[in-house]
N, C-alpha and C. Protein backbone atom coordinates (compact mmCIF):
# COMPACT_ATOMS: atom_id res chain seq x y z
N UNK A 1 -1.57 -5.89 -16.19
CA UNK A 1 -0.23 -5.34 -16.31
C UNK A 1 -0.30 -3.96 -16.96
N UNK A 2 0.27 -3.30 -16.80
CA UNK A 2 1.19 -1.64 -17.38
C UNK A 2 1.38 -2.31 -19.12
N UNK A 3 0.76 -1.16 -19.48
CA UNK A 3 1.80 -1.24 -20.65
C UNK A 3 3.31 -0.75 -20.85
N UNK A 4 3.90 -0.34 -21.84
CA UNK A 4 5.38 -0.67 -21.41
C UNK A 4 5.76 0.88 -20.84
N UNK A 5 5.21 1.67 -21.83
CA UNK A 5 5.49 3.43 -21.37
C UNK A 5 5.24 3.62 -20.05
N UNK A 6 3.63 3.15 -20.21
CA UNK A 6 3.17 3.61 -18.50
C UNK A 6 3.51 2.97 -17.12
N UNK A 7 4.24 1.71 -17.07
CA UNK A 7 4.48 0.84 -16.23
C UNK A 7 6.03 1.63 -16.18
N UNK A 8 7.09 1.92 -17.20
CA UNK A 8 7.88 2.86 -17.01
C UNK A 8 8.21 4.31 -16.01
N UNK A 9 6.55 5.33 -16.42
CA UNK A 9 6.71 5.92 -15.80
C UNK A 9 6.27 5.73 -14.67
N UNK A 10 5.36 4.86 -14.24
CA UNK A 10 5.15 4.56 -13.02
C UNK A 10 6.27 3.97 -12.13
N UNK A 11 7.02 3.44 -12.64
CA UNK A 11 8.29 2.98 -11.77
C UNK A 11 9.23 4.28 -11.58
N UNK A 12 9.75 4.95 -12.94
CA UNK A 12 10.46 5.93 -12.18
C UNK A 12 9.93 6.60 -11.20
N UNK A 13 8.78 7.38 -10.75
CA UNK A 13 8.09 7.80 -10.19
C UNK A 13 7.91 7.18 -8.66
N UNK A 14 7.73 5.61 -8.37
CA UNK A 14 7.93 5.02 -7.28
C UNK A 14 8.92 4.77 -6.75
N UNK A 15 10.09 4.25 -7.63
CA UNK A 15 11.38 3.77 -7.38
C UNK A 15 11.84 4.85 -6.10
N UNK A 16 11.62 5.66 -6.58
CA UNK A 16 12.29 7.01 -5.33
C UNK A 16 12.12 6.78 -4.08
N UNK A 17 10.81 6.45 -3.91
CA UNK A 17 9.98 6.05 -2.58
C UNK A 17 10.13 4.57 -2.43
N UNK A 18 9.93 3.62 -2.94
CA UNK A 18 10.09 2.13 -2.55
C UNK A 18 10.95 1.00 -3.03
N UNK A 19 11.58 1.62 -4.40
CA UNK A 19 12.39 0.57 -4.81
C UNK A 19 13.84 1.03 -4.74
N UNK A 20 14.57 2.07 -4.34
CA UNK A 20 15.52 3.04 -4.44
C UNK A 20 16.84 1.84 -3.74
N UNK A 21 17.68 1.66 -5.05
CA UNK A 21 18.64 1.25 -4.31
C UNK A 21 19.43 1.40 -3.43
N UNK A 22 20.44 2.95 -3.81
CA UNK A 22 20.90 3.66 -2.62
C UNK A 22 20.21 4.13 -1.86
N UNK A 23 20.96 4.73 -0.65
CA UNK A 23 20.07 5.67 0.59
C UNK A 23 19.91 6.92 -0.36
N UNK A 24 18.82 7.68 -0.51
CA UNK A 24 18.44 9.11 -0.68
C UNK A 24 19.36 9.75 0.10
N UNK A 25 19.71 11.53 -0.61
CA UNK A 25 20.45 11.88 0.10
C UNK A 25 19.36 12.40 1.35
N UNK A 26 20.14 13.52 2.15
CA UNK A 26 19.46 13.60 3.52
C UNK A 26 18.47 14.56 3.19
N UNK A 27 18.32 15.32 2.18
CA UNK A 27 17.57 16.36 2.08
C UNK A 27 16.35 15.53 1.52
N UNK A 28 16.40 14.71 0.61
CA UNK A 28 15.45 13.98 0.07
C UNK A 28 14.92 12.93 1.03
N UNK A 29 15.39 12.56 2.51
CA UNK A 29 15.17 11.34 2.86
C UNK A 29 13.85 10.87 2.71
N UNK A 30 13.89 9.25 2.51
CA UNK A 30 12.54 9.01 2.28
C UNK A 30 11.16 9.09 3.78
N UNK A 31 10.11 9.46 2.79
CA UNK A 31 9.40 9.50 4.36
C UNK A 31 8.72 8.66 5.30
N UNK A 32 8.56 9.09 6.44
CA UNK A 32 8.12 8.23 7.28
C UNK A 32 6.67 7.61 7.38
N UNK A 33 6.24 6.88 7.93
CA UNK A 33 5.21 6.92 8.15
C UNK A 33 4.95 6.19 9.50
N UNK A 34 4.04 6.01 9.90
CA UNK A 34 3.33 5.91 11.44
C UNK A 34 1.99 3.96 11.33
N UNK A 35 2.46 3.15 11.82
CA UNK A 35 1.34 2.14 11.86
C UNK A 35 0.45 2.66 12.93
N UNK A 36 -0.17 0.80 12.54
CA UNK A 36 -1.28 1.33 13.71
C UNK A 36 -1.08 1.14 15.02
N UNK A 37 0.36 0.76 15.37
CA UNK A 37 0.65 0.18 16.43
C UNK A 37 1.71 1.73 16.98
N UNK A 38 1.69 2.80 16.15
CA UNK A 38 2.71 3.75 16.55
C UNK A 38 4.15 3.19 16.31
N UNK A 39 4.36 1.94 15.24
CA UNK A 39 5.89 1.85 14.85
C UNK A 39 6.44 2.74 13.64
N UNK A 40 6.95 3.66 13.46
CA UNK A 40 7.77 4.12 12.25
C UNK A 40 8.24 3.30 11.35
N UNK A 41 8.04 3.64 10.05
CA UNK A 41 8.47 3.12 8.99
C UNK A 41 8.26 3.47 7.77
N UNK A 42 9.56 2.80 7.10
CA UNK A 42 9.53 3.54 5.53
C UNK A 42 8.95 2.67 4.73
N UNK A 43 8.42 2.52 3.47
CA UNK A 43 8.26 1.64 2.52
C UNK A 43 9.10 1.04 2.16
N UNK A 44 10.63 1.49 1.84
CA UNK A 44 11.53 0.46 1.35
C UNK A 44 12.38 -0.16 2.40
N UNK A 45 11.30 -0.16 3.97
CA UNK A 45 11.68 -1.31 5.20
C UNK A 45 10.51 -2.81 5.11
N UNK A 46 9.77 -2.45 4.02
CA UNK A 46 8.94 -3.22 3.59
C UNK A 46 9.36 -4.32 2.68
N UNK A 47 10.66 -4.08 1.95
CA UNK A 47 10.80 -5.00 0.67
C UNK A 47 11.47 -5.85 1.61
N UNK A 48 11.12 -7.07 0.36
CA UNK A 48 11.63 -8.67 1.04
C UNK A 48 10.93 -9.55 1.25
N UNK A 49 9.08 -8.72 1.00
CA UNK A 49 7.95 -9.64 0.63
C UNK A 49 7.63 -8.79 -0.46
N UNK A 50 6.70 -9.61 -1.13
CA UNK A 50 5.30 -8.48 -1.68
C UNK A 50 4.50 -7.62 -1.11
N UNK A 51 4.53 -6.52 -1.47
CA UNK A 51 4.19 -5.12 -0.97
C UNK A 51 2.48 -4.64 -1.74
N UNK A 52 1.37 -4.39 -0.90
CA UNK A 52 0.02 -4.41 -2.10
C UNK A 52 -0.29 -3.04 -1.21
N UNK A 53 -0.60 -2.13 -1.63
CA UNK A 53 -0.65 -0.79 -1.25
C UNK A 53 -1.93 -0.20 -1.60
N UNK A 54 -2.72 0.37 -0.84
CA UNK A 54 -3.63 1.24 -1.47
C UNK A 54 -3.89 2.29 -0.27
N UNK A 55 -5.02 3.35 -0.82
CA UNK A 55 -5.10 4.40 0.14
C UNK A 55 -6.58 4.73 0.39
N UNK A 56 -7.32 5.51 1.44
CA UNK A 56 -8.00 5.34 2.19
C UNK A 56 -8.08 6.85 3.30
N UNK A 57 -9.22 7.06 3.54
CA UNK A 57 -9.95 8.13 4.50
C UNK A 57 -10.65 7.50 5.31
N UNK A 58 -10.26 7.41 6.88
CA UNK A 58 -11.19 6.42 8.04
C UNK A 58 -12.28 6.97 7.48
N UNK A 59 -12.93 8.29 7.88
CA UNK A 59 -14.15 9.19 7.46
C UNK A 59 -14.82 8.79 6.18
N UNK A 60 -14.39 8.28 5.05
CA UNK A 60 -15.24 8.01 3.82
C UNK A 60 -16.14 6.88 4.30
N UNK A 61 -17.35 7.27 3.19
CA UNK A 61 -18.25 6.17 3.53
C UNK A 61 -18.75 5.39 2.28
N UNK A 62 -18.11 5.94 1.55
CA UNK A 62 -18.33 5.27 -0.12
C UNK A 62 -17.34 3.82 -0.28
N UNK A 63 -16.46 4.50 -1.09
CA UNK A 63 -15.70 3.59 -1.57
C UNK A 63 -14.32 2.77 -0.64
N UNK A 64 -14.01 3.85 0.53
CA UNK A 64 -13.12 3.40 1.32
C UNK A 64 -13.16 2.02 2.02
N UNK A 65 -14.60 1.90 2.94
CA UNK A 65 -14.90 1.18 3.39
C UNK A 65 -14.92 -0.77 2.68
N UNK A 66 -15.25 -0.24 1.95
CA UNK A 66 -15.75 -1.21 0.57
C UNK A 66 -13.89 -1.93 0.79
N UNK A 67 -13.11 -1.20 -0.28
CA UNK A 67 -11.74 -1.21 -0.02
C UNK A 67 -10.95 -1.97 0.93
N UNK A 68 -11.17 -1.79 2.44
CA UNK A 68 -10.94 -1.99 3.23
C UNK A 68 -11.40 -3.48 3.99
N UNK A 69 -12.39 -3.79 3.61
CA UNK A 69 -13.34 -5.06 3.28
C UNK A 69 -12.84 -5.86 2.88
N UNK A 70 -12.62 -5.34 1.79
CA UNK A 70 -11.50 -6.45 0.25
C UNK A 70 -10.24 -6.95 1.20
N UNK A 71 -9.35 -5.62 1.67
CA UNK A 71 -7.92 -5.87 1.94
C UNK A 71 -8.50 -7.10 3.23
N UNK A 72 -9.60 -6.97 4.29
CA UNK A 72 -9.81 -7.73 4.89
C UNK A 72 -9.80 -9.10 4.87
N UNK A 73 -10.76 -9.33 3.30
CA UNK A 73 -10.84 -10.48 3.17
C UNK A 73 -9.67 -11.48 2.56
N UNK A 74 -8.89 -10.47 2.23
CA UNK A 74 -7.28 -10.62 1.23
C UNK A 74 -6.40 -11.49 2.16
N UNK A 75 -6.48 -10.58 3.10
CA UNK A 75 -6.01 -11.23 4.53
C UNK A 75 -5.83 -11.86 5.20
N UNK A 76 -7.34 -12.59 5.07
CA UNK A 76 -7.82 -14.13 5.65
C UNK A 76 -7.43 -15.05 4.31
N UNK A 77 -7.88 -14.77 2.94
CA UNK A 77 -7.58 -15.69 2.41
C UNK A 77 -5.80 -16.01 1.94
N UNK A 78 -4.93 -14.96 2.21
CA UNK A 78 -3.58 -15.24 2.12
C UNK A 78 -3.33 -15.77 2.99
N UNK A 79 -3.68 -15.98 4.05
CA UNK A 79 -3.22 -16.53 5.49
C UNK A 79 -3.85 -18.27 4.95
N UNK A 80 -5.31 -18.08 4.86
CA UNK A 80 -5.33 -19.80 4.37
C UNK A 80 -4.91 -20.12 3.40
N UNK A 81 -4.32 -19.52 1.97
CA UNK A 81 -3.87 -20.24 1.01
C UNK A 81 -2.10 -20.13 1.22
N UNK A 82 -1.67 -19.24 2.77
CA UNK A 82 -0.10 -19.54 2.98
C UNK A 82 0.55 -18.60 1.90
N UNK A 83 -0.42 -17.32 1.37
CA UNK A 83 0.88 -16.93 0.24
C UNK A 83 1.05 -15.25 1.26
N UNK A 84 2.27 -15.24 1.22
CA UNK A 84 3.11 -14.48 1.76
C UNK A 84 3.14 -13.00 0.83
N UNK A 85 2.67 -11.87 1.54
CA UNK A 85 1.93 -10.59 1.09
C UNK A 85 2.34 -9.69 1.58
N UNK A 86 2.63 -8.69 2.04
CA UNK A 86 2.17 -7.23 3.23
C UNK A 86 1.12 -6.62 2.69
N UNK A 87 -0.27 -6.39 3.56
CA UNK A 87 -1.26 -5.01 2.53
C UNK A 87 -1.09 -4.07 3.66
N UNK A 88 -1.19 -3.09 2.74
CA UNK A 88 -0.76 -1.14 3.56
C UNK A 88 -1.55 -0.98 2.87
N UNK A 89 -2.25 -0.38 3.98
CA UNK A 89 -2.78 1.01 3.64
C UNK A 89 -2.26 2.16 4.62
N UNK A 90 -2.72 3.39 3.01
CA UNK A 90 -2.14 5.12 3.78
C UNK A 90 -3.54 5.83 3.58
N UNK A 91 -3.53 6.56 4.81
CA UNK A 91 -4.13 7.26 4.78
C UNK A 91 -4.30 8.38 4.03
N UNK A 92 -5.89 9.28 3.09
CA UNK A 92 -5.80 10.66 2.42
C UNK A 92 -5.93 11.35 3.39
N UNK A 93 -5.94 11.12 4.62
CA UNK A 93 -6.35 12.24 5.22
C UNK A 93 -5.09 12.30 6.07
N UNK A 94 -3.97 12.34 6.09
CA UNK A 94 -3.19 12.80 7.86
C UNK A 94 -4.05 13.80 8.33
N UNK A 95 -4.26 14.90 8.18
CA UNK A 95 -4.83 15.73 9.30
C UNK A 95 -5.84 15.15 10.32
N UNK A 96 -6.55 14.01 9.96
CA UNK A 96 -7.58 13.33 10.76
C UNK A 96 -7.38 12.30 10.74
N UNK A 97 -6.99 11.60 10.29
CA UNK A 97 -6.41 9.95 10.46
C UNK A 97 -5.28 10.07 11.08
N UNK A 98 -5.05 10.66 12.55
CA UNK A 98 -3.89 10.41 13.32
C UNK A 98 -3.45 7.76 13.09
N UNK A 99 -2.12 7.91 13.83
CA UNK A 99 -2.09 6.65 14.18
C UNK A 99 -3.35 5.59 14.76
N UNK A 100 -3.78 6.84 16.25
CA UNK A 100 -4.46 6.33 16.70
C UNK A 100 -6.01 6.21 15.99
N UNK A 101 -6.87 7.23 15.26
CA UNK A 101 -7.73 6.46 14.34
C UNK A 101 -7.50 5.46 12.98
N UNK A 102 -5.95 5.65 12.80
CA UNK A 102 -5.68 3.98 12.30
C UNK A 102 -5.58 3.00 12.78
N UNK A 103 -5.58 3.08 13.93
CA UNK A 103 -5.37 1.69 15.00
C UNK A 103 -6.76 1.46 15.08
N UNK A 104 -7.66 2.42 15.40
CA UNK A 104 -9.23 2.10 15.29
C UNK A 104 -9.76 1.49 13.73
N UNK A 105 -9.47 1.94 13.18
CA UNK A 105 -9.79 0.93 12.10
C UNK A 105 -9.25 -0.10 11.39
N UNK A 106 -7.76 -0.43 12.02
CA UNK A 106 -7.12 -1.79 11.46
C UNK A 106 -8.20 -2.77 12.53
N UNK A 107 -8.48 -2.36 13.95
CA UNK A 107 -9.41 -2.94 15.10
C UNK A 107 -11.16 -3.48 14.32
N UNK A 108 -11.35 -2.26 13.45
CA UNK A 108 -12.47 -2.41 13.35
C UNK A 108 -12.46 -3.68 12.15
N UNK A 109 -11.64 -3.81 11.12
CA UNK A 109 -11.53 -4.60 10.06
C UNK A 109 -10.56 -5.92 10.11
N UNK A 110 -10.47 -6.26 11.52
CA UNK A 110 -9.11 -7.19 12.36
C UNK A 110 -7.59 -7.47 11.77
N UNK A 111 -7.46 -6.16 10.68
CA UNK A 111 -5.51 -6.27 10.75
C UNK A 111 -5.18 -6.73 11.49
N UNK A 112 -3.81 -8.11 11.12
CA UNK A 112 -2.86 -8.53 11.55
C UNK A 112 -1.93 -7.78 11.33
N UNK A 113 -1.43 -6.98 11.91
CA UNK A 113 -0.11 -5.87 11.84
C UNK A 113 1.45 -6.74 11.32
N UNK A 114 1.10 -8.17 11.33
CA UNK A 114 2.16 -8.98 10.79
C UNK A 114 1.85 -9.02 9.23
N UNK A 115 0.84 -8.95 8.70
CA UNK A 115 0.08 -9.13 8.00
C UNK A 115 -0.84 -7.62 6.93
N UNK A 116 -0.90 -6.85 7.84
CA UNK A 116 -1.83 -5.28 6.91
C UNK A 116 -1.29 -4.45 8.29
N UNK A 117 -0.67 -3.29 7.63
CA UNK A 117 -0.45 -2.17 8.46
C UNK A 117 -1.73 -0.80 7.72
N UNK A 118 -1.61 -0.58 8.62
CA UNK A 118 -2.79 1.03 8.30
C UNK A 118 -2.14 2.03 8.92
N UNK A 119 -1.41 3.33 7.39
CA UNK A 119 -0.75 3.82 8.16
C UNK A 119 -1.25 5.55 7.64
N UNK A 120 -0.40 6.29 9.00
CA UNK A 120 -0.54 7.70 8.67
C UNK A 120 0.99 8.46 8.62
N UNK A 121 0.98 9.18 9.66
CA UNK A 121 2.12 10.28 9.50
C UNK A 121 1.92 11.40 9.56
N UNK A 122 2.68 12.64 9.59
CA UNK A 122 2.85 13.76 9.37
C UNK A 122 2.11 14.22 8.13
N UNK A 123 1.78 14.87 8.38
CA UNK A 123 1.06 15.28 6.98
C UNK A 123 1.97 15.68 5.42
N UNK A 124 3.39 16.12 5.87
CA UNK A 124 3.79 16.29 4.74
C UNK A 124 4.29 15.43 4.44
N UNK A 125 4.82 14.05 5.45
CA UNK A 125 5.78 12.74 4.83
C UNK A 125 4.40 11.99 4.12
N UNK A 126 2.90 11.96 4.50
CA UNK A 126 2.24 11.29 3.87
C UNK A 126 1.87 12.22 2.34
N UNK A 127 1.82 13.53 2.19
CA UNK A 127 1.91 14.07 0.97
C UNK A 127 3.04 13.74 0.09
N UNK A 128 4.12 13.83 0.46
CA UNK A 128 5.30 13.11 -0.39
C UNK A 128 4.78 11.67 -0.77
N UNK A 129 4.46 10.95 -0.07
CA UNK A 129 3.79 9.44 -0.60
C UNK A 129 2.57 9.56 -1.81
N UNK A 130 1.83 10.34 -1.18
CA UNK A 130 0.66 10.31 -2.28
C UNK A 130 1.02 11.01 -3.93
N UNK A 131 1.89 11.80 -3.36
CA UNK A 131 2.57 12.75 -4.75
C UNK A 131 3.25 12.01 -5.50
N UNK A 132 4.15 10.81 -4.55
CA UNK A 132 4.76 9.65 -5.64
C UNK A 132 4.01 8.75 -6.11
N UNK A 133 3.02 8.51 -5.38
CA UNK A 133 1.97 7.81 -6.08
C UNK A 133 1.21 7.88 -7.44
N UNK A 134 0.88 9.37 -7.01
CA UNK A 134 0.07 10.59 -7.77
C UNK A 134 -1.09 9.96 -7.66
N UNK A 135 -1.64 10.08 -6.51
CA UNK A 135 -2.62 9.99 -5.93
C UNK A 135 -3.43 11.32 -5.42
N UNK A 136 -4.13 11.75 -5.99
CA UNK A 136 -4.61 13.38 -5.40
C UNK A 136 -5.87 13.05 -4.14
N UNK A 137 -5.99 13.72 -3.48
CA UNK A 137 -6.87 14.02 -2.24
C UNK A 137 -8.06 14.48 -2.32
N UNK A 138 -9.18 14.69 -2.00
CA UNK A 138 -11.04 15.61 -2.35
C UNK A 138 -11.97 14.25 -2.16
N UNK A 139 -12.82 14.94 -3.23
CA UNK A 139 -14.10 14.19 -2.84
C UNK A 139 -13.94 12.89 -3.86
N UNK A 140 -13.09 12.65 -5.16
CA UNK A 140 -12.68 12.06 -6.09
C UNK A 140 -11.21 11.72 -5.97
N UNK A 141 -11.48 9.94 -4.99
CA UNK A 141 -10.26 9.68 -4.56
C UNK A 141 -9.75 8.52 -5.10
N UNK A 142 -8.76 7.92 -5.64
CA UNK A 142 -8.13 6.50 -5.94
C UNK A 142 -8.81 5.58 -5.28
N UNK A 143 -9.24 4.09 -6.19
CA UNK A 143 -9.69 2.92 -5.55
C UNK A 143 -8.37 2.27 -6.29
N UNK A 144 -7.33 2.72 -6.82
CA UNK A 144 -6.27 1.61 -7.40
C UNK A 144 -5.15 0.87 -5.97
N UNK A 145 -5.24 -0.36 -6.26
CA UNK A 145 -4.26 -0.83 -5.53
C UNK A 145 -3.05 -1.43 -6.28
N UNK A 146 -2.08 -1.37 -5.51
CA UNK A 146 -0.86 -0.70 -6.19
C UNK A 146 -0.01 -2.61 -5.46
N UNK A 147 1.30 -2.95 -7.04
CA UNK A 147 1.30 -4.28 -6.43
C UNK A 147 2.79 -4.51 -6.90
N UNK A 148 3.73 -4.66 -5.48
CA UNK A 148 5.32 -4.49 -5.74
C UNK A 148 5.60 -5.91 -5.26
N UNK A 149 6.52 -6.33 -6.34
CA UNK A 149 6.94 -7.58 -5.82
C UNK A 149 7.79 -7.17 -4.56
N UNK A 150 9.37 -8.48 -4.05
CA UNK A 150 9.87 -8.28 -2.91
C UNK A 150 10.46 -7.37 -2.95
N UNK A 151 11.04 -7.00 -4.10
CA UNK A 151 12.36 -6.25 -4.45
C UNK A 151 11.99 -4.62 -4.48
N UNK A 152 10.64 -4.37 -3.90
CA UNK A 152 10.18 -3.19 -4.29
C UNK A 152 9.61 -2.37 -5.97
N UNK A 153 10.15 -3.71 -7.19
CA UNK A 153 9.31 -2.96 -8.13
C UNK A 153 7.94 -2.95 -8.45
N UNK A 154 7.64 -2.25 -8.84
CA UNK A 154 6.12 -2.28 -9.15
C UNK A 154 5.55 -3.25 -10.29
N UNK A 155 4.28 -3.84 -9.28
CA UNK A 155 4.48 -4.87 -10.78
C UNK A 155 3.28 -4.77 -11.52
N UNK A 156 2.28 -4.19 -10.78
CA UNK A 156 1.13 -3.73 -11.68
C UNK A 156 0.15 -3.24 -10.79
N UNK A 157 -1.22 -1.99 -11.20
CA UNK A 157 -2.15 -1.39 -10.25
C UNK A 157 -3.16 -2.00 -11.08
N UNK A 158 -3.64 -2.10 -9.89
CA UNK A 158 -5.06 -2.98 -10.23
C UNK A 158 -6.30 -1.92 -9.63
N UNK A 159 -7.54 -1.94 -9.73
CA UNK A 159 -8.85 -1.06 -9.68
C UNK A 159 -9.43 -2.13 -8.61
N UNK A 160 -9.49 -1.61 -7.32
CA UNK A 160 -10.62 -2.72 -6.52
C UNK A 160 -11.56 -2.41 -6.73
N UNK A 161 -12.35 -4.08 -6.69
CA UNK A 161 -13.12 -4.79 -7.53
C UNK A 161 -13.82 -5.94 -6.80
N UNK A 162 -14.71 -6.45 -7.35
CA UNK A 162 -15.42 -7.45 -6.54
C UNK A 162 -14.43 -8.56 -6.92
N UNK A 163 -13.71 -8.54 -7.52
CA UNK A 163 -12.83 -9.46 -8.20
C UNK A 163 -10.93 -9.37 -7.50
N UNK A 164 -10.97 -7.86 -7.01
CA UNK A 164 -9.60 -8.12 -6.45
C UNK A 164 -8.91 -9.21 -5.48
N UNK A 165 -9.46 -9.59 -4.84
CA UNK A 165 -9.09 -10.72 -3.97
C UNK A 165 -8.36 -12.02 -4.71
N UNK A 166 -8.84 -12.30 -6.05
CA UNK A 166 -8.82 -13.17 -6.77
C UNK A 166 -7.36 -12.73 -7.94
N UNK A 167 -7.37 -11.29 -8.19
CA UNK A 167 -6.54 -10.86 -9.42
C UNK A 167 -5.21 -10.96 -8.29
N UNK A 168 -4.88 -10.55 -6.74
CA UNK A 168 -3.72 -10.40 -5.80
C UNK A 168 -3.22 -11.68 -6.29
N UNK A 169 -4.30 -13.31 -5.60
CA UNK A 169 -3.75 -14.23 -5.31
C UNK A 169 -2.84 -14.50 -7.06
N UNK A 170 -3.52 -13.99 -7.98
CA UNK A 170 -3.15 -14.37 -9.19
C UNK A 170 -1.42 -13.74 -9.65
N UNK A 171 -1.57 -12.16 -8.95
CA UNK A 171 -0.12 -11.72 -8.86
C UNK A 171 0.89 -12.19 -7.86
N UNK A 172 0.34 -12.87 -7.37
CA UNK A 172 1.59 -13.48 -6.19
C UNK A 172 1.80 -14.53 -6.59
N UNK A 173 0.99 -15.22 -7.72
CA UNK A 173 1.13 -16.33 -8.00
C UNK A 173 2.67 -16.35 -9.40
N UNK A 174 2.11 -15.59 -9.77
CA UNK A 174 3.10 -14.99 -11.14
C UNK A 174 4.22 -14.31 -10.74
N UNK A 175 4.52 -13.76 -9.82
CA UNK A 175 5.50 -13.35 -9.32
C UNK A 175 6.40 -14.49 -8.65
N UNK A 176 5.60 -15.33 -7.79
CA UNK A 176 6.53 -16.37 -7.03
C UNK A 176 7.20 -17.78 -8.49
N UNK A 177 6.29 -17.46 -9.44
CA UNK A 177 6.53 -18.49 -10.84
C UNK A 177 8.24 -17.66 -11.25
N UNK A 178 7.65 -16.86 -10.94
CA UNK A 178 8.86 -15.53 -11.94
C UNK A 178 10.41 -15.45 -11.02
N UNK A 179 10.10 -15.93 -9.71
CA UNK A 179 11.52 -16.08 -8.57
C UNK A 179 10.95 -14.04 -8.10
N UNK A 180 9.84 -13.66 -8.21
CA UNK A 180 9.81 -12.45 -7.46
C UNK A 180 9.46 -12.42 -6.03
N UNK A 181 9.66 -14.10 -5.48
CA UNK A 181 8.63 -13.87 -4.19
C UNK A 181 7.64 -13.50 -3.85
């Protein structure tokens, strides 16, 4: 969990993008993003499950991959233990992670698009995401995965880990105890 300051500012900071009660006005609208299937969508068309977020470069060969593994195996094991999830991933790269090399790699790691979207976008609606994140871009990129109950708040970022698979089922577990779904 956040401690109390930082779990603070981390929510104001997201709320904008995923937990925002009203509509944003039009100048601010929230941004889009692109699956792997070429459907549009916002993050706060996501709330109503648990939302587990992290981000990702098809092209990395370090830590991304690794990442991507995890959300894999997250996948299979939410599906056999029945607990009800969404994992997203966004891409650091829009300029090269069009849709379609996200569709190649939800293919390569068998996303259920009911189940894990892999997404991109425009390059500046996915910079607005990473900026609310505060997630920066280079050679020194985020392994945190990011963990919103239904309602869109944030309920805590976790560091993937040989252990994440195990800390998710544990937040969905505490959340569904808590009536967060």
């Amino acid at each position: 969990m956040f401690s109390g300051a930082r779990k603070a500012a981390a929510l104001i900071v997201l709320s904008g993008i995923i937990g925002a009660a009203a509509p944003p006005p039009a100048a601010a609208a929230e941004p889009l993003l692109v699956d792997q299937n070429a459907r549009v969508f916002t993050l706060s068309s996501l709330r109503g499950t648990p939302l587990i977020v992290t981000f990702v470069a098809a092209s990395c060969t370090e830590a991304c991959p690794l990442i991507n593994a995890q959300f894999a195996q997250t996948q299979a094991a939410f599906k056999r233990q029945r607990l009800n999830a969404r994992l997203l991933t966004i891409t650091l790269d829009p300029r090269n992670d069009t849709p379609r090399v996200m569709r190649v790699l939800a293919q390569r790691f068998g996303a259920d698009p009911h189940r894990w979207l892999l997404a991109s976008g425009s390059v500046r609606n996915v910079q607005r995401v990473l900026d609310a994140f505060g997630v920066r871009t280079g050679d020194d990129h985020t392994t945190f995965v990011y963990v919103f109950d239904a309602n869109g708040v944030l309920h805590d970022r976790l560091l993937a880990s040989s252990v994440l698979q195990a800390q998710l089922a544990g937040e969905l577990h505490a959340m569904s105890a808590r009536g967060g779904r």
